[in-house]
Protein backbone atom coordinates (compact mmCIF):
# COMPACT_ATOMS: atom_id res chain seq x y z
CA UNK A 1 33.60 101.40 48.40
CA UNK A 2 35.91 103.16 50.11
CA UNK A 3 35.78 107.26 50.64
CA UNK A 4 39.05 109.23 50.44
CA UNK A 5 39.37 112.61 51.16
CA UNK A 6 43.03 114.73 50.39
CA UNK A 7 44.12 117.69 52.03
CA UNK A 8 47.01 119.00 49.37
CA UNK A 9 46.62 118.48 45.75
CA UNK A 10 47.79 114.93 45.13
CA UNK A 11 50.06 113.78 42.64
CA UNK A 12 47.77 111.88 40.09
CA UNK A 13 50.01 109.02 39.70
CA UNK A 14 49.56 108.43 43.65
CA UNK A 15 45.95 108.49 43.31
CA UNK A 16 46.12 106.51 40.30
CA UNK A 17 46.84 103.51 42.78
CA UNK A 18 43.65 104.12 44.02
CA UNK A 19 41.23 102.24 41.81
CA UNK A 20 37.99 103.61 41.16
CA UNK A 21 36.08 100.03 41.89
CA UNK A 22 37.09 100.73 45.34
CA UNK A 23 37.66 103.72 46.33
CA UNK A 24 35.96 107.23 45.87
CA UNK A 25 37.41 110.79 45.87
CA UNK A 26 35.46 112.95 47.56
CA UNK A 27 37.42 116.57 49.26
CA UNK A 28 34.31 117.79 50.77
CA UNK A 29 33.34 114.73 52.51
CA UNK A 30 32.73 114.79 56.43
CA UNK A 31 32.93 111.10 56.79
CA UNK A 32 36.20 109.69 54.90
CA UNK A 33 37.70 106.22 55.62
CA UNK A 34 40.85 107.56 54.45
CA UNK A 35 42.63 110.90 54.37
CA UNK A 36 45.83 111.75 51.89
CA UNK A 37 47.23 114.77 53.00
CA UNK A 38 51.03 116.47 52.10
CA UNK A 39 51.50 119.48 54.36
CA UNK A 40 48.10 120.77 55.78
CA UNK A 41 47.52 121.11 59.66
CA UNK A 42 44.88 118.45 61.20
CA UNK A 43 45.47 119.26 64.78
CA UNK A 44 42.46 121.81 64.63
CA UNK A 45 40.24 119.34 62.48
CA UNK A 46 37.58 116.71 64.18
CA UNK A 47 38.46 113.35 63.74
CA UNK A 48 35.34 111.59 62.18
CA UNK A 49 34.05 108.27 63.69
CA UNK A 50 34.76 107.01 60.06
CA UNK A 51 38.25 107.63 59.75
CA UNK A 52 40.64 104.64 59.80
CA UNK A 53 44.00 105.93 58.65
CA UNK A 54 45.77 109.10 57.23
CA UNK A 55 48.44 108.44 55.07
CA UNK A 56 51.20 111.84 54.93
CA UNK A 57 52.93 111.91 51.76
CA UNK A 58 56.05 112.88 53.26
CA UNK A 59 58.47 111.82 56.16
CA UNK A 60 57.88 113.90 58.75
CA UNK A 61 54.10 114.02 60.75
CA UNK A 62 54.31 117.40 63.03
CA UNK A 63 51.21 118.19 61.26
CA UNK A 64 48.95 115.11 62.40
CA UNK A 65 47.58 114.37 65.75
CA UNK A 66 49.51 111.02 66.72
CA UNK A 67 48.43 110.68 70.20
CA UNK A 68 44.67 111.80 69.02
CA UNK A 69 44.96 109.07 66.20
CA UNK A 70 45.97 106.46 67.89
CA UNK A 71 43.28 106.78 71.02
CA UNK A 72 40.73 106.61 68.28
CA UNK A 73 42.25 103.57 66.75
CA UNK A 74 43.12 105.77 63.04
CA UNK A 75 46.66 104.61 62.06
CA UNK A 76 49.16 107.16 60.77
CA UNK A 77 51.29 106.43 57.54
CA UNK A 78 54.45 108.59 56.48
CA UNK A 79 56.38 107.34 53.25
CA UNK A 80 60.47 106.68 54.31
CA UNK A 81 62.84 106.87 52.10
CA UNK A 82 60.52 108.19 49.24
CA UNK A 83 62.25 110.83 48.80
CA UNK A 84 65.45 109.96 49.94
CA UNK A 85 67.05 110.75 46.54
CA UNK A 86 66.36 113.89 45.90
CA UNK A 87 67.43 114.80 49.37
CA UNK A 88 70.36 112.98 48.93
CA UNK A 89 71.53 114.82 45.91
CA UNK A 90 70.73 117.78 47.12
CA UNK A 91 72.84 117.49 50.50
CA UNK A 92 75.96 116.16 47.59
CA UNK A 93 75.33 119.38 45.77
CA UNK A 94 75.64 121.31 49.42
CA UNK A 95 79.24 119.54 49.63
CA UNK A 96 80.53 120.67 46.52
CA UNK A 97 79.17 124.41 46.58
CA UNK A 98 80.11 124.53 50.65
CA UNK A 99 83.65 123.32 49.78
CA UNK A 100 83.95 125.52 46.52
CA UNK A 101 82.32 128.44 48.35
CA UNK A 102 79.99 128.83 45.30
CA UNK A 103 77.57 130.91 46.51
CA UNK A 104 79.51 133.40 47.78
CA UNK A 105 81.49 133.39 44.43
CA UNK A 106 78.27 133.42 42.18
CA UNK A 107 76.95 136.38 44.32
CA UNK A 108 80.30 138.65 43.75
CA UNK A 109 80.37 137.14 40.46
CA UNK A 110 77.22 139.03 39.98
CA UNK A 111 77.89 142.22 41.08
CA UNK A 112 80.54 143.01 37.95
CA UNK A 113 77.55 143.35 35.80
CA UNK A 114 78.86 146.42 33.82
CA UNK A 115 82.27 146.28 34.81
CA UNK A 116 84.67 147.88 32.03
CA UNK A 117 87.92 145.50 33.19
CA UNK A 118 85.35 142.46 33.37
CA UNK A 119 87.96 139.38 32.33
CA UNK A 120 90.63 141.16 34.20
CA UNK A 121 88.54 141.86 37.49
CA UNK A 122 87.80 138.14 37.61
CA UNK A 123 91.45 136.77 37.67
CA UNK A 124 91.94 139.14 40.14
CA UNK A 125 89.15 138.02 42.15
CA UNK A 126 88.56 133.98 42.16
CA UNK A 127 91.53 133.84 44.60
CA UNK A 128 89.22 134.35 47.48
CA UNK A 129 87.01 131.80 46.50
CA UNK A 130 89.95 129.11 46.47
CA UNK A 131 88.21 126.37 48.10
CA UNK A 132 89.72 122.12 48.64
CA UNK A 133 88.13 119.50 46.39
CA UNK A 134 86.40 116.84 48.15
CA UNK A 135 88.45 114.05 47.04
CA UNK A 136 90.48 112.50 49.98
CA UNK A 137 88.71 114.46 52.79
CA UNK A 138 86.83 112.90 55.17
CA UNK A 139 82.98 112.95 55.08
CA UNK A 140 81.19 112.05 58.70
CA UNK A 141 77.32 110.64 58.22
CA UNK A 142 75.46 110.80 61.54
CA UNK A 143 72.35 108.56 60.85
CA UNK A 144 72.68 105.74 57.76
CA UNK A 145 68.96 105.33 56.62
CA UNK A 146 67.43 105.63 53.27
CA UNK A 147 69.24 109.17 52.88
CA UNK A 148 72.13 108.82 54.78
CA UNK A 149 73.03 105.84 53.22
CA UNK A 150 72.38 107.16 49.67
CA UNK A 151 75.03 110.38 50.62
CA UNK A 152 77.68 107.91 51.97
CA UNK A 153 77.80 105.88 49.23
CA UNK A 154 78.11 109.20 46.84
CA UNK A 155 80.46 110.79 48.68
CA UNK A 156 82.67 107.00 48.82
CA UNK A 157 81.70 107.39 44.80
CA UNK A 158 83.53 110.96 44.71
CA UNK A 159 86.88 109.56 46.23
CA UNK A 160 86.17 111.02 50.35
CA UNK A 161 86.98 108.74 52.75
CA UNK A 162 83.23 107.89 54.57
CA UNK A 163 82.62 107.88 58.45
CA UNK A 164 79.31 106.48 59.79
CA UNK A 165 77.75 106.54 63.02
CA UNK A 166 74.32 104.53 63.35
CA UNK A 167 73.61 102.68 66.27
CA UNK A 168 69.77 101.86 65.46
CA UNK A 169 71.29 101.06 61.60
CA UNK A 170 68.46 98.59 60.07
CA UNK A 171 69.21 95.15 58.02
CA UNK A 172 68.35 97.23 55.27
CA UNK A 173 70.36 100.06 54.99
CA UNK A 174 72.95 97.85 56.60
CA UNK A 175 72.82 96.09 53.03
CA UNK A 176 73.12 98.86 50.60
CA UNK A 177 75.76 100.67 52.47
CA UNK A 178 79.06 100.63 50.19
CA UNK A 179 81.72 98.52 52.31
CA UNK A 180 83.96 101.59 51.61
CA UNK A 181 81.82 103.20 54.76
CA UNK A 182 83.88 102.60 57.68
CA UNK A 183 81.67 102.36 60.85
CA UNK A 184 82.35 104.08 64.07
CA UNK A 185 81.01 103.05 67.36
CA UNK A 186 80.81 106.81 69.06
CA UNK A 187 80.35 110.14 67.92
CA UNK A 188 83.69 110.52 69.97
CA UNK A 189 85.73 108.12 66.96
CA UNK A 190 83.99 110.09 64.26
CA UNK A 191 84.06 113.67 64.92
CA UNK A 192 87.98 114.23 65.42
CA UNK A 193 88.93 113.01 61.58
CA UNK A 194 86.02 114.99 60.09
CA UNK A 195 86.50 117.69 57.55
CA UNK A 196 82.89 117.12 56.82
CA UNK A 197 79.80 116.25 58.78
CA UNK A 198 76.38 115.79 58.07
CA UNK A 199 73.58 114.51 59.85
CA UNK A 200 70.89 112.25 59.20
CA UNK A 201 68.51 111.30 61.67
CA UNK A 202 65.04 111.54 62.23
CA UNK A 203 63.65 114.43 64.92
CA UNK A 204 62.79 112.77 67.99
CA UNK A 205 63.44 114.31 72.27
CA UNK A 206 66.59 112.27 72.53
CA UNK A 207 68.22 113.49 68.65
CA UNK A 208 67.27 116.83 69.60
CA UNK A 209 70.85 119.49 69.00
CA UNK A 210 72.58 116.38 68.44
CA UNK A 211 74.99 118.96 66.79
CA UNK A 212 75.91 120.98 70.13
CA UNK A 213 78.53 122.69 71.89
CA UNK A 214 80.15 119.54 72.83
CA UNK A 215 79.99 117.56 69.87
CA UNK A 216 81.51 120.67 68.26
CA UNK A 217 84.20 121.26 70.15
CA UNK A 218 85.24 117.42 69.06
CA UNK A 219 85.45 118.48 65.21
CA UNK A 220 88.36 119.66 63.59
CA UNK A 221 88.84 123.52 63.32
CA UNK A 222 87.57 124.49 59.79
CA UNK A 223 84.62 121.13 59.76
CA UNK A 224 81.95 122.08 56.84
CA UNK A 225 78.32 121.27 58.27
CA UNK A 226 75.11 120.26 56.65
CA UNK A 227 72.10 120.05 57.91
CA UNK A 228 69.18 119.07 55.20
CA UNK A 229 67.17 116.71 58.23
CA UNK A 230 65.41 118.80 60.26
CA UNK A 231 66.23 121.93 62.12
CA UNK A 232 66.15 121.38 65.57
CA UNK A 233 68.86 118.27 65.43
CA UNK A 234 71.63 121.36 65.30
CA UNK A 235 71.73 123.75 68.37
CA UNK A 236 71.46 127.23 66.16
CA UNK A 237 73.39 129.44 69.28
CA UNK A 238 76.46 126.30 69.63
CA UNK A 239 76.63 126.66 65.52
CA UNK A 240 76.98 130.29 65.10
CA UNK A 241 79.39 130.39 68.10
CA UNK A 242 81.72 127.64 65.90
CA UNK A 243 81.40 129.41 63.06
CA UNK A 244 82.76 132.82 64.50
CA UNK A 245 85.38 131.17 66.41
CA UNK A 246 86.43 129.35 63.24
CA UNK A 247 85.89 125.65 64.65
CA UNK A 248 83.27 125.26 61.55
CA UNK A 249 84.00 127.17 58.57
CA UNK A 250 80.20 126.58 57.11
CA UNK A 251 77.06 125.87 57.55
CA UNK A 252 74.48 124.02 54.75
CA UNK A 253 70.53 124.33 56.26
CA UNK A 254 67.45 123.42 54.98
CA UNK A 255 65.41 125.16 57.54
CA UNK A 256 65.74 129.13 57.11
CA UNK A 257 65.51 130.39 60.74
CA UNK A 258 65.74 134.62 61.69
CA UNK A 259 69.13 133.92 63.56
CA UNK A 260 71.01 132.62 60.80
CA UNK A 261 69.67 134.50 57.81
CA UNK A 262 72.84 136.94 56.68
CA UNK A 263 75.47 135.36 58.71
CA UNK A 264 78.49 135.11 57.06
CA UNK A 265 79.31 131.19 56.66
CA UNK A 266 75.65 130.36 56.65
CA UNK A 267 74.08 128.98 53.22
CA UNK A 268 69.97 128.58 54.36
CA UNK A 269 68.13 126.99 51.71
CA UNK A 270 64.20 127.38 51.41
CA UNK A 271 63.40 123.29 52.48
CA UNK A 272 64.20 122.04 49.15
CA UNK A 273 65.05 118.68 50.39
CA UNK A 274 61.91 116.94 48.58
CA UNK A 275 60.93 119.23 46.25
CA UNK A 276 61.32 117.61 43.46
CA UNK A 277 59.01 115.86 41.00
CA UNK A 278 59.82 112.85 41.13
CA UNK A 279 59.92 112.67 44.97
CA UNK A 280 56.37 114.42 45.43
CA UNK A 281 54.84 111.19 42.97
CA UNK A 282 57.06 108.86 44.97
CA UNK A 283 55.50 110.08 47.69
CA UNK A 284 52.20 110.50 46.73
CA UNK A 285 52.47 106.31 45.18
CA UNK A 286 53.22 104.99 48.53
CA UNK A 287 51.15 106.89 50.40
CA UNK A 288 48.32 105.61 48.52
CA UNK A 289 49.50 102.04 48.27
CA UNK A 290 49.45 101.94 52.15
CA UNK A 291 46.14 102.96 52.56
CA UNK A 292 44.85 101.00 50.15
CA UNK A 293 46.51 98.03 51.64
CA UNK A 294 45.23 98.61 55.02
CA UNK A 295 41.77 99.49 54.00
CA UNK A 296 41.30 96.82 51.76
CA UNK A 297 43.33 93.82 53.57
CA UNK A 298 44.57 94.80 57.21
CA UNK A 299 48.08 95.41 56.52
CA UNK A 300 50.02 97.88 58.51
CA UNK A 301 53.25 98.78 56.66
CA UNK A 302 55.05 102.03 57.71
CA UNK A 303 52.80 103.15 60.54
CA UNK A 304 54.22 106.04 62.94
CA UNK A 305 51.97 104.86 65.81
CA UNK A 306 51.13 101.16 65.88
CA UNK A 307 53.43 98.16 64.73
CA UNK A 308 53.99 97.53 61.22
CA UNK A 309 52.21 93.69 60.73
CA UNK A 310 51.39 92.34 56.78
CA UNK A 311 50.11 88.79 56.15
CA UNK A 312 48.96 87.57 52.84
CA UNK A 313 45.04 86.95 52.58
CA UNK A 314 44.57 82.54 52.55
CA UNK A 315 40.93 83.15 52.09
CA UNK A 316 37.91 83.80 54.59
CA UNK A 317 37.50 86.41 56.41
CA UNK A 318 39.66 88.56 57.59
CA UNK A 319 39.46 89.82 61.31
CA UNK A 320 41.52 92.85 62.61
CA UNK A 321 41.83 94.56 66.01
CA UNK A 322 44.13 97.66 67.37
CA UNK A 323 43.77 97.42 71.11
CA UNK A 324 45.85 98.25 74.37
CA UNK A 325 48.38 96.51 75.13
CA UNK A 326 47.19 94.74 78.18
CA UNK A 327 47.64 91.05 79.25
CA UNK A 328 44.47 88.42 77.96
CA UNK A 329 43.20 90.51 75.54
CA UNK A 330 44.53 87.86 72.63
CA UNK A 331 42.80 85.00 75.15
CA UNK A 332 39.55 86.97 75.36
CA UNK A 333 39.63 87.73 70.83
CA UNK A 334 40.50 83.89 70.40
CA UNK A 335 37.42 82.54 72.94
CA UNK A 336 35.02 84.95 70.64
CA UNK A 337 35.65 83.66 67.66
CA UNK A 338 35.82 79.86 69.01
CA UNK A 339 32.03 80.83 70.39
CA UNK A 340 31.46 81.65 67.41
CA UNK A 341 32.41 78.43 65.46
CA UNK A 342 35.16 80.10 63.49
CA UNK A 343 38.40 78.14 62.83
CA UNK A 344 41.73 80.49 63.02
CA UNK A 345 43.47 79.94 60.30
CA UNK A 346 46.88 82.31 60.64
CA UNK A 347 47.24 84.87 62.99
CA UNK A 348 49.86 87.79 64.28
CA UNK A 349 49.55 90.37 66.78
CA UNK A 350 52.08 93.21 67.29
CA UNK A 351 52.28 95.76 69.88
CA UNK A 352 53.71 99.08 69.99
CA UNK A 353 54.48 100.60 73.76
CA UNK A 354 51.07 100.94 74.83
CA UNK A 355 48.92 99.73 71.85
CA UNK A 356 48.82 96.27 70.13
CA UNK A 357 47.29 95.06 66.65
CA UNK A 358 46.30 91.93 66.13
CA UNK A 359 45.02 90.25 62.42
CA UNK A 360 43.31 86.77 62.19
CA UNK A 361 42.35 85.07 59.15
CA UNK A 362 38.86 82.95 59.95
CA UNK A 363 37.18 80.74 58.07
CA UNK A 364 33.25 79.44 58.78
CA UNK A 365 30.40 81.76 58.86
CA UNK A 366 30.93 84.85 60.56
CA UNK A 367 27.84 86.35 61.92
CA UNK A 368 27.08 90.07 61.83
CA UNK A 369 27.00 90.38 65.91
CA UNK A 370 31.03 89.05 65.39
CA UNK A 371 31.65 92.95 65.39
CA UNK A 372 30.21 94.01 68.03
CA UNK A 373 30.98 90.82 70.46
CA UNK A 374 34.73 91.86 69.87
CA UNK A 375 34.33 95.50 69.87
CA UNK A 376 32.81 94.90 73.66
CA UNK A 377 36.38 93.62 74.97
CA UNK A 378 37.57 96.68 77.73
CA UNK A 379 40.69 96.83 75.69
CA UNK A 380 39.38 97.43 72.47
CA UNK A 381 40.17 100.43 70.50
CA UNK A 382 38.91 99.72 66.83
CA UNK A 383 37.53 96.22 65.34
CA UNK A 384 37.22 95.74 61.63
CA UNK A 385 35.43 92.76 59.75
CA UNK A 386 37.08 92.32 56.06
């Protein structure tokens, strides 16, 4: 029986995945094997000798302890593309009101409330809301993952000729891409024919203000930005300098920050990108189903700080180890279990930069000291016995 402990009230389809012949929910628990958590902060919380993985219902992880976690052997699942539909539909909704300048027009629209010349005042008005449909303008999509992907092939859907930039694009997204997506090989082919840009990519040192001065000054004068990935991929003081010089006519955000809140051109939305139902119980369902998977059978799928590695169980026993990533380690975990008369039947081992995973499936008897005798190699981090 497993113990899991969440942090943020858990959609009850996600936990549903959690079956109760297994697994135990238990919030005040000091010693979980598993932790579910949403949005809560676990840099100030101890890390239990118990713990073996926390799964974030969510993309992003600022609020776990990575380097923490994966020292003390706990592996770290986020949930990709789980929500990649409602951000997606959100960020098409962003291109229609930022080219029809609809909130603007709804907020004058409001203020006639009483007006006495009501029909006539808004003839007279709309014309400064005139704003260009979307069909036949040019859409660029830095970043073609689960989202970006979904947004070219919607915006290819609405008649816009689609530019994408991806150089890390996986086999994946590579395959439900619409072929109407025409690839470009720099930001420097993609930026001059945009009338539209948004950007797609997750927040790491090197994508940080990949929207700058620079790329800026490549755009058309006029470009529409939208930002609904994370904040810090757009330089805020390079933005607000476009959009008073007129090189950007608007920019869609997801991430309200003090500098752009009132700024004429700005539209800051309150981080809506997941909230919706349906992408909190997406979330929540894989979530789950990863932790149950690794707790249960060793498999690593979607990890943010040790290699992904699944294998389907042939039987036996199941031995798995995350260790550094050193040279003879695998020699030394092999030699163990041949001591110990146990016959390898399949076996992987993965490493990510300075960490490594390995998962054997054994059969013959495996003896209770088989723990311990592999947990007593220098590199080892965490051994488990399934």
């Amino acid at each position: 029986m497993y113990t899991i402990k969440t942090m943020n009230a858990i959609s009850p389809v996600g936990l549903a995945k959690l079956p109760t012949t297994q697994f135990e929910i238990d919030n005040e628990t000091a010693a979980p094997d598993g932790i579910l958590v949403r949005s809560a902060d676990l840099h100030e919380m101890p890390l239990p000798d118990s713990l073996l993985a926390i799964a974030r219902a969510g993309a992003g992880t600022n609020n776990i302890p990575l380097d923490k976690c994966t020292e003390a052997g706990i592996v770290v699942f986020n949930t990709p593309g789980a929500n990649a539909n409602a951000v997606a539909e959100l960020v098409v909704g962003a291109l229609v009101a930022g080219s029809r300048n609809l909130p603007a027009a709804i907020r004058w629209a409001e203020g006639l409330k009483g007006s006495a010349t009501l029909a006539r005042d808004v003839e007279k008005g709309k014309k400064q809301f005139v704003g260009p449909e979307l069909r036949g303008k040019v859409l660029g999509v830095i970043g073609l993952g689960a989202i970006g992907s979904r947004v070219a092939n919607a915006a290819v859907a609405l008649g816009m000729e689609v530019l994408g930039y991806d150089p890390y694009i996986s086999i994946d997204a590579a395959w439900s891409l619409s072929r109407s997506v025409q690839h470009c090989v720099t930001l420097s082919d993609m930026l001059p024919r945009c009338d539209y840009l948004t950007v797609h990519v997750p927040y790491i040192p090197a994508t940080k203000h990949t929207i700058n001065s620079q790329t800026l000054s490549m755009c058309k004068d006029g470009v529409r930005v939208l930002n609904f990935a994370r904040g810090e991929l757009v330089d805020t003081a390079a933005m607000l300098d476009a959009l008073n010089t007129g090189k950007a006519a608007s920019y869609f955000c997801d991430f309200p920050a003090e500098e752009l809140l009132g700024v004429p051109g700005v539209y800051c939305t309150p981080h809506l990108g997941a909230s919706t139902p349906e992408s909190e119980t997406n979330c929540a369902v894989m979530a789950a189903s990863e932790l149950s998977d690794y707790l249960r059978n060793g498999n690593i799928t979607h990890s943010v700080n040790l290699p992904d590695v699944q294998q389907p169980r042939l039987g036996g026993r199941r031995v798995c180890l995350i260790h550094k990533n050193a040279p003879g380690v695998i020699s030394s975990i092999t030699g163990i279990l041949t001591s110990a008369s146990l016959n390898i039947e399949n076996m992987v081992n993965k490493s990510r930069k300075d960490v490594a995973y390995t998962m054997l499936d054994v059969t013959g008897p495996v003896q209770p000291s088989l723990k311990q005798q592999l947990a007593a190699i220098e590199e080892a981090i965490r051994v488990r016995v399934l």
